[in-house]
Protein backbone atom coordinates (compact mmCIF):
# COMPACT_ATOMS: atom_id res chain seq x y z
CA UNK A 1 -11.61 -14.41 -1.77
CA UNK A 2 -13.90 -16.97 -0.66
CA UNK A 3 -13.38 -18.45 2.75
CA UNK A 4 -12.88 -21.64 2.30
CA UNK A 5 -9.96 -21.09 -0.53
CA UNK A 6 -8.15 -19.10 1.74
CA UNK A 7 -8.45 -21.98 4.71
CA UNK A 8 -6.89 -24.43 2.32
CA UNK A 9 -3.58 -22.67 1.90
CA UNK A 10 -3.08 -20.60 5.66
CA UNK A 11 -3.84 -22.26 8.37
CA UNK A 12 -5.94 -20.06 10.65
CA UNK A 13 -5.40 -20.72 15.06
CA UNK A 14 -7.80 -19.57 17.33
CA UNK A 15 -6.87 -19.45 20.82
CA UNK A 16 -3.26 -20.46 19.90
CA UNK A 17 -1.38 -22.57 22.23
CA UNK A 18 1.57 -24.07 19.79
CA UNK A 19 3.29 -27.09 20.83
CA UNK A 20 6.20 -27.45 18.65
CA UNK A 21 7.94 -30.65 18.41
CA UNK A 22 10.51 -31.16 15.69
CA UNK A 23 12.23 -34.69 16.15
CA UNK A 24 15.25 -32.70 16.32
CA UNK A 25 16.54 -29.22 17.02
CA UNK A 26 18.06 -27.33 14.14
CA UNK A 27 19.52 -23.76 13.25
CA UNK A 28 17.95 -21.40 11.36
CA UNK A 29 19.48 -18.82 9.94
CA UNK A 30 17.75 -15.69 8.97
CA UNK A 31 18.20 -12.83 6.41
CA UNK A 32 16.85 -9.95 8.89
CA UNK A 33 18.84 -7.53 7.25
CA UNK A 34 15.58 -5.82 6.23
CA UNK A 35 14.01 -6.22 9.03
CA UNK A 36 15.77 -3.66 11.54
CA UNK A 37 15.65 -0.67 8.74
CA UNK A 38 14.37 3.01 8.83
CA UNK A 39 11.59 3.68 7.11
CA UNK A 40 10.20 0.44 6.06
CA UNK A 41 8.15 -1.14 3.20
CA UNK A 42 6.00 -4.25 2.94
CA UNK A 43 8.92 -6.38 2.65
CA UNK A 44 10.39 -5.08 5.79
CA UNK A 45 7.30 -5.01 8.14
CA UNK A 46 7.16 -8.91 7.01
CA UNK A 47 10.03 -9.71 7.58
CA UNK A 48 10.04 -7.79 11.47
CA UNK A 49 6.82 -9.17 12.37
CA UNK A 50 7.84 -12.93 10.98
CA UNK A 51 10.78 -12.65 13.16
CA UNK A 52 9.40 -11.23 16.27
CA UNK A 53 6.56 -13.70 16.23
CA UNK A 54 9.14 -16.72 15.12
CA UNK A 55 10.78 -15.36 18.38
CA UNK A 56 7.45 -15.47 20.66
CA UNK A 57 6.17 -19.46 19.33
CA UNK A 58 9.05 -21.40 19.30
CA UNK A 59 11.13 -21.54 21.76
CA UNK A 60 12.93 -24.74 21.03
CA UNK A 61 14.81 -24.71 17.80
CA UNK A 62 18.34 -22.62 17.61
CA UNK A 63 17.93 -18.81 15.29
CA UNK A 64 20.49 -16.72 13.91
CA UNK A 65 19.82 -13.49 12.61
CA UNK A 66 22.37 -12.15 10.17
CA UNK A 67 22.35 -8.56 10.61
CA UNK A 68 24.21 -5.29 8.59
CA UNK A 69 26.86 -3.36 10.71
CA UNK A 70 25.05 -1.08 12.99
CA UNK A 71 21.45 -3.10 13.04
CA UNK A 72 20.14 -3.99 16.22
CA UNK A 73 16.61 -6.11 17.29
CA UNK A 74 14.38 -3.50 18.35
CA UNK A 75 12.47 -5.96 20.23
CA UNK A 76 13.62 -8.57 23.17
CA UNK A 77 14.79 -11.69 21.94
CA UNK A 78 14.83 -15.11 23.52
CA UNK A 79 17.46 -17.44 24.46
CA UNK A 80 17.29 -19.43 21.54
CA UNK A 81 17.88 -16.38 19.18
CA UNK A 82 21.39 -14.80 18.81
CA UNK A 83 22.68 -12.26 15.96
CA UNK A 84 25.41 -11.80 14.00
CA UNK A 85 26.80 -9.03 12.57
CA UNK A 86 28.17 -9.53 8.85
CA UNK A 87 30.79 -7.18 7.34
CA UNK A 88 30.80 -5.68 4.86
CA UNK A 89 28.06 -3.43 4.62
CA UNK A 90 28.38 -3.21 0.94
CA UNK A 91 27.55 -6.24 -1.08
CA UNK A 92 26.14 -7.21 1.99
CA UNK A 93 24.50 -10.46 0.49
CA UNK A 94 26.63 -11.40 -2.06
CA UNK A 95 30.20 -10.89 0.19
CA UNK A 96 29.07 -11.06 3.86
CA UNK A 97 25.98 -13.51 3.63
CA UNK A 98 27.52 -15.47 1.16
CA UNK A 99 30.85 -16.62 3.06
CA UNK A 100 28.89 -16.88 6.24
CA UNK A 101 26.65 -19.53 5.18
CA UNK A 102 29.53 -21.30 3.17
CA UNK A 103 32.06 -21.00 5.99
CA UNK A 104 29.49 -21.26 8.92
CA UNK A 105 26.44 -22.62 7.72
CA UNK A 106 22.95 -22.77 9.80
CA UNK A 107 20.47 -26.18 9.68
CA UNK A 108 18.42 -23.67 6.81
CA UNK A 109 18.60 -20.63 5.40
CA UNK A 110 15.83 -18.64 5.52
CA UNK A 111 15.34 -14.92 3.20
CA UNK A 112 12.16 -13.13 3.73
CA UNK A 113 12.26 -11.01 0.60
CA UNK A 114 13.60 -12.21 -2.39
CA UNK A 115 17.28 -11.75 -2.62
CA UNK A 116 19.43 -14.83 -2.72
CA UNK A 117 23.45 -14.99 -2.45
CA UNK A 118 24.92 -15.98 -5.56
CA UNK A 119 26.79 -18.37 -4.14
CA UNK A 120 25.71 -20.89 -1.32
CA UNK A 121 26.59 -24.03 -0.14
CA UNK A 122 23.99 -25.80 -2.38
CA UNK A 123 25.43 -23.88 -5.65
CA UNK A 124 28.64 -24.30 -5.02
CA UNK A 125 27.91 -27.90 -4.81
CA UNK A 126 26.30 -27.98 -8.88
CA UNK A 127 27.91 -30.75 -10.92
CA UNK A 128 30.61 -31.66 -8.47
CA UNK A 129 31.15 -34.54 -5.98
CA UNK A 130 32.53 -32.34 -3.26
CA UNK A 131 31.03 -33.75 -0.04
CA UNK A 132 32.70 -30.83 1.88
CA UNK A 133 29.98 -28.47 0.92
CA UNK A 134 26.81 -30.80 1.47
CA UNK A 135 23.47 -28.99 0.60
CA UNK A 136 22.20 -26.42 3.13
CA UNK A 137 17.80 -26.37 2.24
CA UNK A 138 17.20 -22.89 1.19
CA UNK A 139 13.69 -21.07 1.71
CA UNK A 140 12.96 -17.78 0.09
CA UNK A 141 9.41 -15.63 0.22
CA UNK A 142 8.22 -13.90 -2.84
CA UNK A 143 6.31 -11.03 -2.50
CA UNK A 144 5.16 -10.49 -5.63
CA UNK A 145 6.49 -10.11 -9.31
CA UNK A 146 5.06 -5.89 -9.99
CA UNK A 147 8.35 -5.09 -11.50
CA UNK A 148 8.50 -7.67 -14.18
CA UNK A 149 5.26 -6.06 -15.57
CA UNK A 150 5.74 -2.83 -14.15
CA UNK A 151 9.34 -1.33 -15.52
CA UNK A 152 8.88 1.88 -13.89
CA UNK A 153 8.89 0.56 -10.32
CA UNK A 154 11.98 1.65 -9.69
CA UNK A 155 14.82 2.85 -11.47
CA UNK A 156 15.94 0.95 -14.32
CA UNK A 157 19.00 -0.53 -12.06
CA UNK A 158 16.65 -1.59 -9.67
CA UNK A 159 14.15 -3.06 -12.06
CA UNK A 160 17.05 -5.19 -13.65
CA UNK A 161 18.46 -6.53 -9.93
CA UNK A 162 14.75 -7.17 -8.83
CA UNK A 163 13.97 -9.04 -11.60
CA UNK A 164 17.58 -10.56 -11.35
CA UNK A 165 17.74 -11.45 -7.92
CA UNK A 166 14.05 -12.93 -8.17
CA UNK A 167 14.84 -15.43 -11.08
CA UNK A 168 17.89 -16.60 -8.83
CA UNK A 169 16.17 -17.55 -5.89
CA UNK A 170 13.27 -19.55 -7.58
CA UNK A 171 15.89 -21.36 -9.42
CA UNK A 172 18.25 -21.97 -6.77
CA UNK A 173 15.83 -21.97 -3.88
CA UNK A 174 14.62 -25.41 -2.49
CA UNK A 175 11.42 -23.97 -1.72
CA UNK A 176 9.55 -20.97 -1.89
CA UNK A 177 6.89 -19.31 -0.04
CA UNK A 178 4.29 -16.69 -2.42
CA UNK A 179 2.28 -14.40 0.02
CA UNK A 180 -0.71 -14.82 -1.93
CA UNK A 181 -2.18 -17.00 -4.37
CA UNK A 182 -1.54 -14.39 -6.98
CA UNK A 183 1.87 -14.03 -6.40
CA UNK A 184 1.71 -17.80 -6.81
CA UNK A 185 -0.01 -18.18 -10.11
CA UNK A 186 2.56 -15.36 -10.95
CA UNK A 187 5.34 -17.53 -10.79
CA UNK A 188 4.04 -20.46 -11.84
CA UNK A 189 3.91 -18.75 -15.21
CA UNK A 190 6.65 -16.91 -15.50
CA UNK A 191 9.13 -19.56 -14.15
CA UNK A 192 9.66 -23.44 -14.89
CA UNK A 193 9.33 -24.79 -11.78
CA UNK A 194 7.33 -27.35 -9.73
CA UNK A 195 4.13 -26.59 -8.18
CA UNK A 196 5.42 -28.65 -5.37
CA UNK A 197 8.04 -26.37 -4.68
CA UNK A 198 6.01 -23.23 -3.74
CA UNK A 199 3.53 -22.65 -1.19
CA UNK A 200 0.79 -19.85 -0.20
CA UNK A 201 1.24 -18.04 3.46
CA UNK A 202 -0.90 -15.48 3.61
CA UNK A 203 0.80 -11.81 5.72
CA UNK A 204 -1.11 -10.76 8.45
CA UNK A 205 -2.06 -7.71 10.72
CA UNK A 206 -2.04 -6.48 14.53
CA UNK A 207 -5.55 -6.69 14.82
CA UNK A 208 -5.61 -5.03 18.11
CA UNK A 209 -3.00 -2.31 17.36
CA UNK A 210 -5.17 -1.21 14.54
CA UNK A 211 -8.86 -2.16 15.81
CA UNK A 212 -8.96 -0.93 19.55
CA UNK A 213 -6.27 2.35 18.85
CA UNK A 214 -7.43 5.69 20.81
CA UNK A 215 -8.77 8.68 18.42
CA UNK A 216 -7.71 12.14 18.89
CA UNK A 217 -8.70 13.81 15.60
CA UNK A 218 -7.48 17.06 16.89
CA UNK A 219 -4.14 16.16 17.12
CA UNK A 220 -4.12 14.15 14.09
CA UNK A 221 -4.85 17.33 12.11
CA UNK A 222 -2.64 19.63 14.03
CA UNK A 223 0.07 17.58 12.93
CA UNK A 224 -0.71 16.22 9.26
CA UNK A 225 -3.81 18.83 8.24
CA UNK A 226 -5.80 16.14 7.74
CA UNK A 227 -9.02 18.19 8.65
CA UNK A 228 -12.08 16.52 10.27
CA UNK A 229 -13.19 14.32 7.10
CA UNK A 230 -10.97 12.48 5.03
CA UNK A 231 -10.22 10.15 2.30
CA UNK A 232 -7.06 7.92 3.34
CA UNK A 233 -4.58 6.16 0.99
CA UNK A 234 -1.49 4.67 2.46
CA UNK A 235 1.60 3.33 0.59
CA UNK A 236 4.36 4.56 -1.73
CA UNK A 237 4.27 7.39 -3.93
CA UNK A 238 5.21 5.70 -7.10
CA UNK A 239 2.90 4.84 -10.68
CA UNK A 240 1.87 1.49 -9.50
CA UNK A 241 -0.20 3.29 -6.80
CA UNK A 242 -1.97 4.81 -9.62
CA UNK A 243 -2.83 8.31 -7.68
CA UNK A 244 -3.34 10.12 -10.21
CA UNK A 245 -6.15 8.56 -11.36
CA UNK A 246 -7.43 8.66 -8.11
CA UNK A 247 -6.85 12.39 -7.48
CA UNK A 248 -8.83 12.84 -10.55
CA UNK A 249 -11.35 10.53 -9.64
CA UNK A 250 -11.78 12.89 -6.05
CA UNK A 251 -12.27 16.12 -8.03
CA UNK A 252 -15.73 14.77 -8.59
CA UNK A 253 -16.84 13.19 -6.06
CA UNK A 254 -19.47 15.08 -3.43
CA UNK A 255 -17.31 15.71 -0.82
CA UNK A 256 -16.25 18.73 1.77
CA UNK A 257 -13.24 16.97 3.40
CA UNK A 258 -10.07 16.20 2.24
CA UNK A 259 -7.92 13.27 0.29
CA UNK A 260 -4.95 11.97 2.32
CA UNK A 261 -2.05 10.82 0.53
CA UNK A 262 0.39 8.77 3.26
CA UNK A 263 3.56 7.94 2.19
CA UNK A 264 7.11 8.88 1.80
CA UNK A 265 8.00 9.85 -2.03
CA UNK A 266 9.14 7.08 -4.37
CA UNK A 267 9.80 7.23 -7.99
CA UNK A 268 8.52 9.19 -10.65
CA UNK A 269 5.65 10.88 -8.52
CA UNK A 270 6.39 14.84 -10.08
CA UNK A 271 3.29 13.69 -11.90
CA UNK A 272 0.97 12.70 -8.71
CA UNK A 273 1.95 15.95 -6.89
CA UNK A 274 1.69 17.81 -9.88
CA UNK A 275 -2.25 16.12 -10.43
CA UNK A 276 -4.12 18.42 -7.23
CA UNK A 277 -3.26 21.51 -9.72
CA UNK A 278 -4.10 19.85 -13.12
CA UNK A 279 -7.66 18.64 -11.37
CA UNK A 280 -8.20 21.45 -9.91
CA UNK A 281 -8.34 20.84 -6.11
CA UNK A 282 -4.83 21.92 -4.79
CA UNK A 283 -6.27 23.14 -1.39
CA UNK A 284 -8.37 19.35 -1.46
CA UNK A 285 -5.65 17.12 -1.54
CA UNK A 286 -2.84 16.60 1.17
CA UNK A 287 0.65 14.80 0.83
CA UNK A 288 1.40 13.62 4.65
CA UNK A 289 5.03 12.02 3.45
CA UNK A 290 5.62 9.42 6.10
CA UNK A 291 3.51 8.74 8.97
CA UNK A 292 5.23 8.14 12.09
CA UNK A 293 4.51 4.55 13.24
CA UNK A 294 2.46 5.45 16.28
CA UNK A 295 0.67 8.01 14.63
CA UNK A 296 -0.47 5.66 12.19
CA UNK A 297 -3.63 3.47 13.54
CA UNK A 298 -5.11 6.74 14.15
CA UNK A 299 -5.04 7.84 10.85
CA UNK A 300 -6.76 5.01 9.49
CA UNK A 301 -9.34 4.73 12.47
CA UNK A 302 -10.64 8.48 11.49
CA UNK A 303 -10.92 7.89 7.82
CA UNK A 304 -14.20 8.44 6.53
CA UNK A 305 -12.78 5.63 3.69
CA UNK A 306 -9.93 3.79 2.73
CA UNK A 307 -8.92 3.46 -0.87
CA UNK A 308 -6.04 1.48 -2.66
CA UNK A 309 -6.47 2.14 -6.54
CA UNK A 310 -3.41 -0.32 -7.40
CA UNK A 311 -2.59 -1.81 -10.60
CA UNK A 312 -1.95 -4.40 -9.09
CA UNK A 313 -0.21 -5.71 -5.62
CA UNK A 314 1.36 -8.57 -4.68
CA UNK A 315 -0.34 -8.74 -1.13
CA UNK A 316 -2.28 -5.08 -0.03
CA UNK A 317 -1.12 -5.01 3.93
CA UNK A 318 -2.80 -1.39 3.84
CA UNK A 319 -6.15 -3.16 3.07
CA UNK A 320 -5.90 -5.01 6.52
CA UNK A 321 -5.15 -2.25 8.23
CA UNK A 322 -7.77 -0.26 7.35
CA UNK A 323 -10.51 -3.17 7.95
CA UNK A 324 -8.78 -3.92 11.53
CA UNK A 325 -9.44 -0.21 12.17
CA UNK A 326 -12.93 -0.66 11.63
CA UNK A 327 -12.89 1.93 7.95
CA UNK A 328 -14.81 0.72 4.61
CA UNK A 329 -12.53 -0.34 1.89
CA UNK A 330 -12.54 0.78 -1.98
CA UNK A 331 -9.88 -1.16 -3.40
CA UNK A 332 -8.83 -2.18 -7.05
CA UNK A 333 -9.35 -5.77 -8.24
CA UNK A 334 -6.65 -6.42 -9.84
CA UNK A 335 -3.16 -8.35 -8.19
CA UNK A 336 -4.38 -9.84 -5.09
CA UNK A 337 -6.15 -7.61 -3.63
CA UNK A 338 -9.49 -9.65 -3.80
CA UNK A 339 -7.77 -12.50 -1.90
CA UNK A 340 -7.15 -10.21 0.78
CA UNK A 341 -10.05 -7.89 0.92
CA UNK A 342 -12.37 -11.23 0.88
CA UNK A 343 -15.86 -9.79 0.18
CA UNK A 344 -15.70 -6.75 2.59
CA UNK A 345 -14.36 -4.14 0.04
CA UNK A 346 -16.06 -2.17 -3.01
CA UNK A 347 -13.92 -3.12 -5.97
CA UNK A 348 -13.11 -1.24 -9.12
CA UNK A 349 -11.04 -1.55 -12.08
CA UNK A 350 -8.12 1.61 -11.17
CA UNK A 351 -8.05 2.16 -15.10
CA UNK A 352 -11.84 3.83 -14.96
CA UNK A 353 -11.84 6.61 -12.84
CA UNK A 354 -15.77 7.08 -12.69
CA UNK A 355 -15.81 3.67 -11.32
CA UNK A 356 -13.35 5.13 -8.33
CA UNK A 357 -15.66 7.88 -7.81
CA UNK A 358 -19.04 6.31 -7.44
CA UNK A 359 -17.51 3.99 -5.31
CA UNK A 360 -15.92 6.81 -2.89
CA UNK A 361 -19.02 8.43 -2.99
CA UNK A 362 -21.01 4.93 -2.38
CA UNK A 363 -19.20 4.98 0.97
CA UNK A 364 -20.02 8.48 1.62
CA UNK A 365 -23.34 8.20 0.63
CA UNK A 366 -24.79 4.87 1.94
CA UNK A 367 -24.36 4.12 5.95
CA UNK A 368 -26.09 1.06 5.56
CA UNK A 369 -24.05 -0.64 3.39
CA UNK A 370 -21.01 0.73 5.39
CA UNK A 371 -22.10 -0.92 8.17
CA UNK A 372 -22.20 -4.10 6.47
CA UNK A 373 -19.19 -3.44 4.86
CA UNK A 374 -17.23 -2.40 8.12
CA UNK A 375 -18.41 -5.31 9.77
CA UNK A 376 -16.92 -7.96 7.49
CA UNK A 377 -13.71 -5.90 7.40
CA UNK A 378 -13.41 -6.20 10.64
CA UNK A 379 -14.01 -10.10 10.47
CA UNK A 380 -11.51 -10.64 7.71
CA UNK A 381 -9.20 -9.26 9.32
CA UNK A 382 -9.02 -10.87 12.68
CA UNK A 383 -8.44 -14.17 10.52
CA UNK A 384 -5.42 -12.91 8.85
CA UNK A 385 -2.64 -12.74 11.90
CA UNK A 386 0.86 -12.59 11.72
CA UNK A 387 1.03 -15.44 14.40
CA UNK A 388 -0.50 -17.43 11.59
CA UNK A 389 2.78 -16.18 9.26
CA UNK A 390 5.07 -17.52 11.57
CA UNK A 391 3.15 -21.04 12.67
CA UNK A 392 2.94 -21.99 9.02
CA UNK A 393 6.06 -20.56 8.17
CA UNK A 394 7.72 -22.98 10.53
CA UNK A 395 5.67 -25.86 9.13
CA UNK A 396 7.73 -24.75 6.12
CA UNK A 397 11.12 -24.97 7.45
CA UNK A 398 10.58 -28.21 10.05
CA UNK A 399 8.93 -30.21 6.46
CA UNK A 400 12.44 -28.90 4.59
CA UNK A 401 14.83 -30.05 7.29
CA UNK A 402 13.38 -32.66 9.28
């Protein structure tokens, strides 16, 4: 994505002193219930880091964080912040969060991923006069629309609440926040709704987590088998990921190391661990499951490449990642994974799988171009922060309830 498109919708800081100075101070109240989890996803790393840097630039305006019975911050809070535990845990948005905000209701309501309560002070309010229940502004983040156009993301209960629970909140939402300007465009066209009402803020990275992280390749492969020379992917193990094309695109590619599949098991993936065998490079290809947090900078940092072969993605955090950490990018051009790769990535279409491979062995092959390559990655990503997130995240909010 060029440079200047991505300026116009996320503001970038350098050296970032923030004065914020509503007119007034107001309450928000958060959705963190995904943000305190086990094992988290994109959604939930989004929502922890919005939080914790929320937590670390303004220090003025009054926070709650709704929680789920037994969640705790995992990170210190300031005195502005509180939490509150909702009961029950089942139905936890449509019981719990739901008579909160009606009984109890914060300045805004903020949800980082998607899910809105059915009923809220400003839907309860719809075609009455009742003056008791005045509108409380509602801001919701989209991450991206896969399982509308991807069924098999997910069980087919899930893929029928996702797309549910998505259609509610950009109806009922008074504003929305996309994460990229694909996820934008998205639902622009699926949805009738003003292009006023939505707005582009870009995810970010720790930069320096990922970019200055110690290497110990010894232990690395003591504990995962990861060998001296790998190929990395990170992520789910689901179809969107499209692995198995990429496993078959590694059983030809000029290479004595090793492709490292990172991720805990989703849904329907007998077919990617089945693919090693039907390629014929079993003893090639190792399944990791989850990486333990620390471990994983490390990972990426000794990958000889990083490669993301999606069918599409509403953002690509693993893309940043691997560019903080200094590793040349083949990624798949379709979702938004331009926008986020900029022009420091080889790109492919993930339906030809001889594109894949002469791009993997492009990166094995050329050192040249790596270096170029490597050296915008690195770039790109020290523009994409999650301090930028939260400042224009806030924007958001104070524009919505000032």
């Amino acid at each position: 994505m060029p440079n200047n498109l991505r300026a116009s919708t996320t503001l970038k800081i350098e050296n970032l002193k923030l004065k914020i100075s509503p007119k007034r101070r107001f309450t928000i109240g958060v959705d963190a219930s995904r943000a305190f989890v086990k094992d988290p996803a994109g959604p939930e790393y989004y929502s922890w880091h919005l939080i914790k840097n929320l937590a670390e630039i303004d220090h003025k305006n009054r926070y709650v964080l709704y929680l789920r019975p037994k969640q705790r911050p995992n990170f210190p809070l300031p005195q502005n912040f509180k939490t509150k535990t909702i009961y029950p845990g089942r139905f936890w948005t449509q019981l719990g969060l739901a008579w909160e905000t009606l009984t109890d209701p914060p300045g805004i309501l903020f949800i980082p991923a998607h899910t809105l309560p059915l009923i809220t002070r400003a839907v309860f309010g719809i075609g009455s006069k009742v003056k008791l229940l005045p509108q409380m502004p509602i801001l919701v983040t989209i991450h991206g629309l896969e399982g509308k156009y991807l069924p098999q993301a997910g069980s087919f209960l899930s893929h029928i609440h996702r797309n549910w629970s998505i259609s509610w909140s950009v109806r009922f939402a008074n504003h929305l926040i996309a994460v990229s300007n694909d996820t934008l465009k998205e639902v622009l066209n699926t949805y009738n709704i003003h292009r006023n009402s939505i707005e582009v803020v870009h995810e970010g990275v720790e930069f320096e987590k990922y970019h200055n992280v110690p290497l110990n390749r010894k232990q690395l492969s003591d504990k995962y088998h990861t060998g001296e020379n790998y190929i990395l992917f990170v992520g789910t193990l689901q179809p969107r990921k499209n692995l198995v094309r990429l496993i078959e695109a590694y059983s030809k590619v000029k290479h004595n190391g090793k492709l490292v599949i990172a991720g805990k098991a989703g849904w329907l993936y007998d077919e990617i661990m089945q693919a090693p065998f039907r390629f014929g490079i079993k003893d090639k290809v190792v399944f990791t499951g989850r990486i333990d947090e620390p471990d994983l900078p490390g990972l990426y940092k000794g990958a000889q490449a990083f490669v993301l072969p999606s069918l599409t993605e509403g953002f690509g955090l693993p893309v940043l990642e691997a560019q903080a950490a200094g590793v040349p990018v083949v990624c798949s051009d379709k979702g938004a994974l331009r926008e986020v790769a900029g022009d420091a990535a080889i790109f492919i279409n993930p339906l030809n799988t001889f594109e894949i491979t002469r791009a993997i062995n492009r990166v094995l092959e050329d050192k040249t171009f790596v270096g170029v390559l490597v050296k915008k990655g690195v770039e790109n990503a020290k523009n994409m922060s999650w301090r930028n997130t939260a400042y224009n995240t806030l924007k958001i909010i104070q524009k919505l309830v000032v």
